[in-house]
PDB file of N, CA and C in Angstrom:
ATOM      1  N   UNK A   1     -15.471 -12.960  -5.935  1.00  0.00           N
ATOM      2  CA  UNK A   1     -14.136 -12.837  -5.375  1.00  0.00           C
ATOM      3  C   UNK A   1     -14.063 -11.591  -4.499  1.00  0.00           C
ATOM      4  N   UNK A   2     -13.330 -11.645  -3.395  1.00  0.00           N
ATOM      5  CA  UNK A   2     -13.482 -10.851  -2.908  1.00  0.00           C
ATOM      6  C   UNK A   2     -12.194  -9.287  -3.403  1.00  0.00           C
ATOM      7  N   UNK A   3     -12.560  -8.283  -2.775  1.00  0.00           N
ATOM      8  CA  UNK A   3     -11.478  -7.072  -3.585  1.00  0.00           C
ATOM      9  C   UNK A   3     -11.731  -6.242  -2.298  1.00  0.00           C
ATOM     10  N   UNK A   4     -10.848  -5.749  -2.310  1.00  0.00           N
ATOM     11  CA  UNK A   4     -10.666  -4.060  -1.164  1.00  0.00           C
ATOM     12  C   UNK A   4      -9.886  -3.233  -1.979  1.00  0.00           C
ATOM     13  N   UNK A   5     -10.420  -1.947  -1.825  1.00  0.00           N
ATOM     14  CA  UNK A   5      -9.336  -0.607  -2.242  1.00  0.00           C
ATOM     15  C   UNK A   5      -8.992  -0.323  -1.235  1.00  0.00           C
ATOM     16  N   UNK A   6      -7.595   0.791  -1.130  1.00  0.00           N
ATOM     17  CA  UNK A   6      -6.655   1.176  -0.276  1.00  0.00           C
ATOM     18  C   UNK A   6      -6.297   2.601  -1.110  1.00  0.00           C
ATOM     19  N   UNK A   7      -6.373   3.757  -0.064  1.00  0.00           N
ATOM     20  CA  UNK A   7      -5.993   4.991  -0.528  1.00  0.00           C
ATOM     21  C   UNK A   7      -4.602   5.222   0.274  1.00  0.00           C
ATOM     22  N   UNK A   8      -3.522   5.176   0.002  1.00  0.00           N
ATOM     23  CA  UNK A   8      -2.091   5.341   0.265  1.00  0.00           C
ATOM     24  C   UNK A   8      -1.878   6.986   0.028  1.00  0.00           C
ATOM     25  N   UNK A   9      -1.138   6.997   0.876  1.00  0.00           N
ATOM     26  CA  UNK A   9      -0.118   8.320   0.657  1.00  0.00           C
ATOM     27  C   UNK A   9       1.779   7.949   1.321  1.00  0.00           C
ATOM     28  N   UNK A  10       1.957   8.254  -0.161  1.00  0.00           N
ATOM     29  CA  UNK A  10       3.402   7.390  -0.215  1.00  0.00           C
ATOM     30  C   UNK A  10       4.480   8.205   0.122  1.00  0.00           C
ATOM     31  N   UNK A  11       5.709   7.801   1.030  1.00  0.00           N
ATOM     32  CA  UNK A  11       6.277   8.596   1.189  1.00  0.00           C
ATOM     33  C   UNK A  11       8.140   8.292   0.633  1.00  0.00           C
ATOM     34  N   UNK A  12       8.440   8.820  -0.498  1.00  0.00           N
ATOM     35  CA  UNK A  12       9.740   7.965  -1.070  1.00  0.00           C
ATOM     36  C   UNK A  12      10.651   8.480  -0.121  1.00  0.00           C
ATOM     37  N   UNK A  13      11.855   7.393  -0.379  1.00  0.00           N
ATOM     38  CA  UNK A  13      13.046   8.145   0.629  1.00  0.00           C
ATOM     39  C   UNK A  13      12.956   8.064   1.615  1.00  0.00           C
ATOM     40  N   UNK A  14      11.855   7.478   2.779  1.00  0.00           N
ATOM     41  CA  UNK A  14      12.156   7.485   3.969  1.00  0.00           C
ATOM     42  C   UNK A  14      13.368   6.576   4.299  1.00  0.00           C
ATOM     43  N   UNK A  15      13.870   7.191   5.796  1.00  0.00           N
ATOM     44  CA  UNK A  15      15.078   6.307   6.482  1.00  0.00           C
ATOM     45  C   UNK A  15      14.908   4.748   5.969  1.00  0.00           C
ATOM     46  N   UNK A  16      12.854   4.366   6.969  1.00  0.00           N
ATOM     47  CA  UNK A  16      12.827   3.444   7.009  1.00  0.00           C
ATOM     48  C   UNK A  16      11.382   2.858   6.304  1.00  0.00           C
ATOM     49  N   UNK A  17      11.306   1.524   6.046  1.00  0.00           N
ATOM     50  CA  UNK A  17      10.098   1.635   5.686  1.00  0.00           C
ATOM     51  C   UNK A  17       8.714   1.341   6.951  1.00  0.00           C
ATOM     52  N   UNK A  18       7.274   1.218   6.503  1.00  0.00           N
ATOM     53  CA  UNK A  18       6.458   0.910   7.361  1.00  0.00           C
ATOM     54  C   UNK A  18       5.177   1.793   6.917  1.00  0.00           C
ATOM     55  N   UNK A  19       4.434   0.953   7.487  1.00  0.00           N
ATOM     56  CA  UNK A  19       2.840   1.647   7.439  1.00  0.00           C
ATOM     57  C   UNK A  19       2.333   1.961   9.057  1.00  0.00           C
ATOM     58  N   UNK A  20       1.794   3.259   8.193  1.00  0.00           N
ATOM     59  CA  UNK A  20       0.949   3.805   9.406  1.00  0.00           C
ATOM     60  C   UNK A  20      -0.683   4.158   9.010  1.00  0.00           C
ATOM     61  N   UNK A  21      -1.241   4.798  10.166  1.00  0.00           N
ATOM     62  CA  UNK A  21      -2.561   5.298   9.842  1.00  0.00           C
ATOM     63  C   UNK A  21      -2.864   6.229  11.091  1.00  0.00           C
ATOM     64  N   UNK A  22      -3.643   7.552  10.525  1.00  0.00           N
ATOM     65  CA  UNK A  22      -3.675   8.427  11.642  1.00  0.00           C
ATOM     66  C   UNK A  22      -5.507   8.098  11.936  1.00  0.00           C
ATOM     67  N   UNK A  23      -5.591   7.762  10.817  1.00  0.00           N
ATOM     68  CA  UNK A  23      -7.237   7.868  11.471  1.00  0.00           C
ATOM     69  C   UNK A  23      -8.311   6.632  10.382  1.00  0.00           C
ATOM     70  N   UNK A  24      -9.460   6.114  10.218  1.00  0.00           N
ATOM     71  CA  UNK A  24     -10.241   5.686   9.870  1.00  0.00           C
ATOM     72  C   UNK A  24     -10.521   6.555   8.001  1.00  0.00           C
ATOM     73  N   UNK A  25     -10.631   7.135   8.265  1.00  0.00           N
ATOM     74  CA  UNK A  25     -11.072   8.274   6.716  1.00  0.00           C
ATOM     75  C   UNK A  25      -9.765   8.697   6.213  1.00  0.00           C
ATOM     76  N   UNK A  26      -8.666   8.785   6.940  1.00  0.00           N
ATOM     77  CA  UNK A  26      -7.463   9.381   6.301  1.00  0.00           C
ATOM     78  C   UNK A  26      -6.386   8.268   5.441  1.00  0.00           C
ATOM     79  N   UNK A  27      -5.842   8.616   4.916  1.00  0.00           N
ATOM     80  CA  UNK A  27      -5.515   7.393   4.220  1.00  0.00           C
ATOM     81  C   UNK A  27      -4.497   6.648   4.512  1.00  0.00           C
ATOM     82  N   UNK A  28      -3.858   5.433   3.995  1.00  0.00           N
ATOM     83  CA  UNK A  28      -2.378   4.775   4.793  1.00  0.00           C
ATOM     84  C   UNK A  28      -1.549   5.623   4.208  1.00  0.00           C
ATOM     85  N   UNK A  29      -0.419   5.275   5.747  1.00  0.00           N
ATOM     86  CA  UNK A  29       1.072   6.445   5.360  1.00  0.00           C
ATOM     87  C   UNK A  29       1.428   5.290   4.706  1.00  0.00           C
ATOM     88  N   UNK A  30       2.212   5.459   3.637  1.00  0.00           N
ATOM     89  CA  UNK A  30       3.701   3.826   3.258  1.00  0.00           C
ATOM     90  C   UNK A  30       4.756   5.101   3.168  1.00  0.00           C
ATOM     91  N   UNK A  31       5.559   4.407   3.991  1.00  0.00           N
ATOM     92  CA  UNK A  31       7.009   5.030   3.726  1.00  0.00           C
ATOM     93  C   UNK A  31       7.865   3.928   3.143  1.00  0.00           C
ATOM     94  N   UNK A  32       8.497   4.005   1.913  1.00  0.00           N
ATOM     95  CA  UNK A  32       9.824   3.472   1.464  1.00  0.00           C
ATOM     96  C   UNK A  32      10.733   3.749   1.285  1.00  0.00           C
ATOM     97  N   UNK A  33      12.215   2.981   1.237  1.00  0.00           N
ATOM     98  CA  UNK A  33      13.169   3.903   1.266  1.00  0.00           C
ATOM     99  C   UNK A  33      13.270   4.024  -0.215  1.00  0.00           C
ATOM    100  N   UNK A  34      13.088   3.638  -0.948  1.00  0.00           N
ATOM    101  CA  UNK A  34      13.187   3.582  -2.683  1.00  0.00           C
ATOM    102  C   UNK A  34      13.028   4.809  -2.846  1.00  0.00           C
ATOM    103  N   UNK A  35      13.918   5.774  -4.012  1.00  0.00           N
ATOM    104  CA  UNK A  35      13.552   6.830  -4.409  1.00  0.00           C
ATOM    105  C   UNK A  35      11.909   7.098  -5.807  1.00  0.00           C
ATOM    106  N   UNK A  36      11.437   7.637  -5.844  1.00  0.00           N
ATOM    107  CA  UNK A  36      10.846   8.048  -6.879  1.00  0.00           C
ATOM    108  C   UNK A  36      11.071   7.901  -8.049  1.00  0.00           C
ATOM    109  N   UNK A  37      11.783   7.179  -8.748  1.00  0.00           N
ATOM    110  CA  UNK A  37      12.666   7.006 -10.166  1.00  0.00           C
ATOM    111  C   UNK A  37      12.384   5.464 -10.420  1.00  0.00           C
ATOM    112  N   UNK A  38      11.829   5.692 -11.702  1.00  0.00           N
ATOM    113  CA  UNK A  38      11.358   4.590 -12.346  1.00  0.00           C
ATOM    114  C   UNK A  38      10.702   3.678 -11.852  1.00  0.00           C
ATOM    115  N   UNK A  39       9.709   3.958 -11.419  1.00  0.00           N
ATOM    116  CA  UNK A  39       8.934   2.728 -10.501  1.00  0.00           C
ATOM    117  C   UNK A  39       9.379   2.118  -9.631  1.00  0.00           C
ATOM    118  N   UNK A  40      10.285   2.847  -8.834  1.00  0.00           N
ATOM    119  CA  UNK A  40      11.240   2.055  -7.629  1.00  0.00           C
ATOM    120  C   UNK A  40      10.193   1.988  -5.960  1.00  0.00           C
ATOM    121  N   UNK A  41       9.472   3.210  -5.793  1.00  0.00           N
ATOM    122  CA  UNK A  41       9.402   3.489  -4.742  1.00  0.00           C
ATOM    123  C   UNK A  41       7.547   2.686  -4.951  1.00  0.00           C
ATOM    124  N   UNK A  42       6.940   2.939  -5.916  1.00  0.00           N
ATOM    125  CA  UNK A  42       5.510   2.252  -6.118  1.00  0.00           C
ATOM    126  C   UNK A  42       6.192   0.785  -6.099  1.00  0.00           C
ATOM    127  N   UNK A  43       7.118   0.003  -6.918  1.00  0.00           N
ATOM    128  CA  UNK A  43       7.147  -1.260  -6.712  1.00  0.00           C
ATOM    129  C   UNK A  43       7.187  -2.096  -5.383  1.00  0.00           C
ATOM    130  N   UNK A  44       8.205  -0.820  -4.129  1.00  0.00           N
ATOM    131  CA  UNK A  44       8.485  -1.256  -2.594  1.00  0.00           C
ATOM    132  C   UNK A  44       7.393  -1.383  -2.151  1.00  0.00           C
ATOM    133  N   UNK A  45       6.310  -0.047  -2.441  1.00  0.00           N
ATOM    134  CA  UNK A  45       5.314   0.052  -1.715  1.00  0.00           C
ATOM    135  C   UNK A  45       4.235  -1.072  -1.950  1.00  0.00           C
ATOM    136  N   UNK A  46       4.359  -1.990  -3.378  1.00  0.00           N
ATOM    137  CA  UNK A  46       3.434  -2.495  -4.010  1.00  0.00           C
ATOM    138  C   UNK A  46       3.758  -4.091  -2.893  1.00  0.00           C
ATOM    139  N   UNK A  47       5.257  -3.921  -2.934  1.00  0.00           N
ATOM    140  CA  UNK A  47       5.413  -5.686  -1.787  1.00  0.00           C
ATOM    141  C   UNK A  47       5.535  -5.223  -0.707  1.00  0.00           C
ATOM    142  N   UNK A  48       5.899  -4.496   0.103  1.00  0.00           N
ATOM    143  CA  UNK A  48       5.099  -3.922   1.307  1.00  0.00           C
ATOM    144  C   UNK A  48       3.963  -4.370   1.525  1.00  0.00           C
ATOM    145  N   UNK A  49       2.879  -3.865   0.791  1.00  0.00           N
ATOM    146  CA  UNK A  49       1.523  -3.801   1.372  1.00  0.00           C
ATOM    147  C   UNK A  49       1.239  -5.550   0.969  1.00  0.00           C
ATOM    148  N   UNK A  50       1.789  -6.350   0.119  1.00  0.00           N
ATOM    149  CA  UNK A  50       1.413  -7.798  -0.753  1.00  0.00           C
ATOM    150  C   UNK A  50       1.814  -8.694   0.346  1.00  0.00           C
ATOM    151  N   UNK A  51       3.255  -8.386   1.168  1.00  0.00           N
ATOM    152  CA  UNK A  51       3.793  -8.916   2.482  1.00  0.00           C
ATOM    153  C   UNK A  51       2.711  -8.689   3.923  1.00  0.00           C
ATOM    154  N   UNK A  52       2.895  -7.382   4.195  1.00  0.00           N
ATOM    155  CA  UNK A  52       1.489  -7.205   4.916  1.00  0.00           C
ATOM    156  C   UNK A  52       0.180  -7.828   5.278  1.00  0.00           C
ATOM    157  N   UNK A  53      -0.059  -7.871   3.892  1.00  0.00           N
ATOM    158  CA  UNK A  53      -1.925  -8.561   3.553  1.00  0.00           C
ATOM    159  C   UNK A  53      -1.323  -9.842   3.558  1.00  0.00           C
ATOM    160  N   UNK A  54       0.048 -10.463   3.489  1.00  0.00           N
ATOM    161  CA  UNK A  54       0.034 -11.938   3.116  1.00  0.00           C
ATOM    162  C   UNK A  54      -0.637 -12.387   2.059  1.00  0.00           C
ATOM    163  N   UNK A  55      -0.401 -11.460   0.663  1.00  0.00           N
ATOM    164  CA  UNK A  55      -0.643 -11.943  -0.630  1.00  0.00           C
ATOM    165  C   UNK A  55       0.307 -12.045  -2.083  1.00  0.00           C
ATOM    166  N   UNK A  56       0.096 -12.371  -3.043  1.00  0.00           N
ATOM    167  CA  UNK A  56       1.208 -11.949  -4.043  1.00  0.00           C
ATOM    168  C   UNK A  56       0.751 -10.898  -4.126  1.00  0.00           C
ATOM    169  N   UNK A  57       2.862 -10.470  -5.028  1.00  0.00           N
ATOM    170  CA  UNK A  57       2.409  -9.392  -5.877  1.00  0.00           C
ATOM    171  C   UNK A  57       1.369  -8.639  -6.587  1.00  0.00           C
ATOM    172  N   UNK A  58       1.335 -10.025  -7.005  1.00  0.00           N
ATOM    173  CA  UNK A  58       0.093  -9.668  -8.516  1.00  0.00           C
ATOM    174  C   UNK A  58      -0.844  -9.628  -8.240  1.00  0.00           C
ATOM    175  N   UNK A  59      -1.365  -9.627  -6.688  1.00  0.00           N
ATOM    176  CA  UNK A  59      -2.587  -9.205  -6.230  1.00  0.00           C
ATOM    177  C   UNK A  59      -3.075  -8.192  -6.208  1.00  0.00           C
ATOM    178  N   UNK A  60      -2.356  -7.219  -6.215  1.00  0.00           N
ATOM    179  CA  UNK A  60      -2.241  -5.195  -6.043  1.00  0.00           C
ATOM    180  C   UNK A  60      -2.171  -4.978  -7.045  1.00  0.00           C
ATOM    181  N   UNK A  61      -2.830  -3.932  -7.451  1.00  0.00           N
ATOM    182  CA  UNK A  61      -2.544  -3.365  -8.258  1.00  0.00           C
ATOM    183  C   UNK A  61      -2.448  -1.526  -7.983  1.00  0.00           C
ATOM    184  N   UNK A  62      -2.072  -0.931  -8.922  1.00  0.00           N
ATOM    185  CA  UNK A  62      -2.741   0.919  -8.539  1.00  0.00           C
ATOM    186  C   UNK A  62      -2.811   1.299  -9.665  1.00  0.00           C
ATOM    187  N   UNK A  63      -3.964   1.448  -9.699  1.00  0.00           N
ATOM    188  CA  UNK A  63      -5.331   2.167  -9.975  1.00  0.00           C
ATOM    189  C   UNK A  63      -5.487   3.629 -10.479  1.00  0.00           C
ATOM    190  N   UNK A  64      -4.683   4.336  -9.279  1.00  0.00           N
ATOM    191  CA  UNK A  64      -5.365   6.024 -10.065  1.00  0.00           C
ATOM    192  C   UNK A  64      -3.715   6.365  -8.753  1.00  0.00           C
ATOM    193  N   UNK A  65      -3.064   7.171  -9.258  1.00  0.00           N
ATOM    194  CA  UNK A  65      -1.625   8.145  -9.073  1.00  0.00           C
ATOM    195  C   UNK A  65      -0.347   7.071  -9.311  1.00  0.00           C
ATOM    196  N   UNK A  66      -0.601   6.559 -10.335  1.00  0.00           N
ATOM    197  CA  UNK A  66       0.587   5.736 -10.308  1.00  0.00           C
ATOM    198  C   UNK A  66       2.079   7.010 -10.611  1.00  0.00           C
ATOM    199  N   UNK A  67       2.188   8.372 -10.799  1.00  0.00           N
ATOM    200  CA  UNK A  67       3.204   9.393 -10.409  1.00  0.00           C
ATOM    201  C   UNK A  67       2.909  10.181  -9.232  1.00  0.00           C
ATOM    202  N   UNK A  68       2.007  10.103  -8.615  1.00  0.00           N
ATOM    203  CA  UNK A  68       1.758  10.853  -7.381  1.00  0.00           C
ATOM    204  C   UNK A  68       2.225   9.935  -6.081  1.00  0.00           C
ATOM    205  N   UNK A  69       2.060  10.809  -5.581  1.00  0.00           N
ATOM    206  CA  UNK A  69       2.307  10.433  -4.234  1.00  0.00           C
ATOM    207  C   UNK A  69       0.896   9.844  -3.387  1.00  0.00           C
ATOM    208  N   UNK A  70      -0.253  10.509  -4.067  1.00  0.00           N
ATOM    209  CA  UNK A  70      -1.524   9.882  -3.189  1.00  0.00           C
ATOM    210  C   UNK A  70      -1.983   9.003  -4.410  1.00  0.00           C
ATOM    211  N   UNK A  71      -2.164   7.624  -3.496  1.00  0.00           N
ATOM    212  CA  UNK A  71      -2.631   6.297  -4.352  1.00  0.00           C
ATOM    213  C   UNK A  71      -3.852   5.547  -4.416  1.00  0.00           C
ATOM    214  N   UNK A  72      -4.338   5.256  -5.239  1.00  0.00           N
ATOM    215  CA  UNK A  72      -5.330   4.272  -4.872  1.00  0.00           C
ATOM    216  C   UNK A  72      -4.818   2.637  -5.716  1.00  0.00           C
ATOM    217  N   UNK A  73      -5.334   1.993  -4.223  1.00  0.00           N
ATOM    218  CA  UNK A  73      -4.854   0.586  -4.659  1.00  0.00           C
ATOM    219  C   UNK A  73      -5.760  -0.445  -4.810  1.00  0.00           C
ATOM    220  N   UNK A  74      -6.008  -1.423  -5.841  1.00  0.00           N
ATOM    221  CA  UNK A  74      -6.946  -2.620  -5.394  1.00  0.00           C
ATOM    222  C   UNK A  74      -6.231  -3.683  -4.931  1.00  0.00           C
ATOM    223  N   UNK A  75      -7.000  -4.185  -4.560  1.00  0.00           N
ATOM    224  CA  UNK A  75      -6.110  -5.819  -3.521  1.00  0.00           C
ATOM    225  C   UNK A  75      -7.131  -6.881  -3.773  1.00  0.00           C
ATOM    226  N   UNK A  76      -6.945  -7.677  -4.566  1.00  0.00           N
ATOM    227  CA  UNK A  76      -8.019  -9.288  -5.359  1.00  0.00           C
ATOM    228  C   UNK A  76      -7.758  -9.986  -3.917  1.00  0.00           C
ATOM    229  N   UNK A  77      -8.731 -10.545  -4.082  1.00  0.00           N
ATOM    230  CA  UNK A  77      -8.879 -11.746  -2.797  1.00  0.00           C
ATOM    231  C   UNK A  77      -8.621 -11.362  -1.515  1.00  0.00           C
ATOM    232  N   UNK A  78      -8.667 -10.409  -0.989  1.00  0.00           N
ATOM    233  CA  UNK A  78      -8.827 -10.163   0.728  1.00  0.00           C
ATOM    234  C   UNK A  78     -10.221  -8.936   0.454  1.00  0.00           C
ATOM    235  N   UNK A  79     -11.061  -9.183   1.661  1.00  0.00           N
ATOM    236  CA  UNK A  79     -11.873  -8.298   1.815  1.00  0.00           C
ATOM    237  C   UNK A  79     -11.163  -6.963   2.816  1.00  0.00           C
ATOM    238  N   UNK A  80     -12.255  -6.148   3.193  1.00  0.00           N
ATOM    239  CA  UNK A  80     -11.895  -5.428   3.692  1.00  0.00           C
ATOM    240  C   UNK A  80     -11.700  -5.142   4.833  1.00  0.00           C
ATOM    241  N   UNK A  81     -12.349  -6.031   6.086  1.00  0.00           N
ATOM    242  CA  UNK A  81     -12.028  -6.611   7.331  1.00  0.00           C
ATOM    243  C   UNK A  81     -10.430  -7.172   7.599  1.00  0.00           C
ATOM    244  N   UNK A  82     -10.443  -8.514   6.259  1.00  0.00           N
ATOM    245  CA  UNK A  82      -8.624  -8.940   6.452  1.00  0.00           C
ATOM    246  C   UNK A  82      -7.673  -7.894   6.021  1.00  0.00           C
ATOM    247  N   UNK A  83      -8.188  -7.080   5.308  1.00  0.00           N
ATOM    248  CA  UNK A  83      -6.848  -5.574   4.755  1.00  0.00           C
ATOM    249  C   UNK A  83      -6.705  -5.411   6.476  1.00  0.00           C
ATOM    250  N   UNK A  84      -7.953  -4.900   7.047  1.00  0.00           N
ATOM    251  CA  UNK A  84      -7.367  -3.532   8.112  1.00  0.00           C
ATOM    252  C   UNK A  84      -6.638  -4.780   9.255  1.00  0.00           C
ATOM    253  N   UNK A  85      -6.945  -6.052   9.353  1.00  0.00           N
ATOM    254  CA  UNK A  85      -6.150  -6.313  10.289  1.00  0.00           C
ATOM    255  C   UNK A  85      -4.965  -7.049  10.134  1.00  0.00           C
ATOM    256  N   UNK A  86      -4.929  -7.368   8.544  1.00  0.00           N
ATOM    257  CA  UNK A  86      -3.228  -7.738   8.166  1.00  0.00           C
ATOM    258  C   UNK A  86      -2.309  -6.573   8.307  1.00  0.00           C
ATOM    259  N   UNK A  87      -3.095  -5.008   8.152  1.00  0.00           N
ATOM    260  CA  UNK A  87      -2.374  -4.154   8.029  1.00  0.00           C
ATOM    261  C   UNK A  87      -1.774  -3.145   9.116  1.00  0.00           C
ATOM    262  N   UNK A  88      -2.781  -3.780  10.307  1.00  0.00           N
ATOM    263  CA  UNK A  88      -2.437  -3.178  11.644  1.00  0.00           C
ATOM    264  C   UNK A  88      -1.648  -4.237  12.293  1.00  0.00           C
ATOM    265  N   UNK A  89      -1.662  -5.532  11.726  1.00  0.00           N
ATOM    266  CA  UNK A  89      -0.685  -6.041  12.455  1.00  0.00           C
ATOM    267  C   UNK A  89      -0.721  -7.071  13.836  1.00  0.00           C
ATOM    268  N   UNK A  90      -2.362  -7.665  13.135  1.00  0.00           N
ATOM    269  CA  UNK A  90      -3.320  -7.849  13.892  1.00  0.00           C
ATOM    270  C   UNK A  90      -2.896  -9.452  13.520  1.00  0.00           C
TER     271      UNK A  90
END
């Protein structure tokens, strides 16, 4: 089966939401507007990126900062070619 990780850096509270990327090695921006409280702002970010990739929910998971702000994510069934171009928008 195929799997990709994703290193996020999350940003709660933004205006608006959206993904960015400044570079290849640096990791994805997610901005949500969800605050930080109780799994609000990881859950946006979690269908964000599930909408994005064009997968379920329950495809994502995270892995390692589930209270931080820097994330690591797995994603079941897309490799890592379909992440970067579901996620650019490609």
């Amino acid at each position: 089966m195929q799997r990709c990780t994703l290193t996020v850096r999350l940003k709660p509270r933004a205006k608006r939401e959206g993904i960015t990327f400044a570079s290849v090695d640096a990791p994805l921006q997610v901005a949500v507007t969800a605050p930080p409280v109780e799994n609000r702002a990881n859950d946006q970010c979690i269908a964000l990126l599930a909408k994005r990739l064009g997968v379920p929910k329950s495809k994502l998971r995270i892995i390692k900062g589930g209270h931080s702000r820097d994330k690591v994510i797995v994603c079941e069934g897309v490799s890592e070619n379909e992440a970067r171009r579901g996620l650019a928008g490609v």
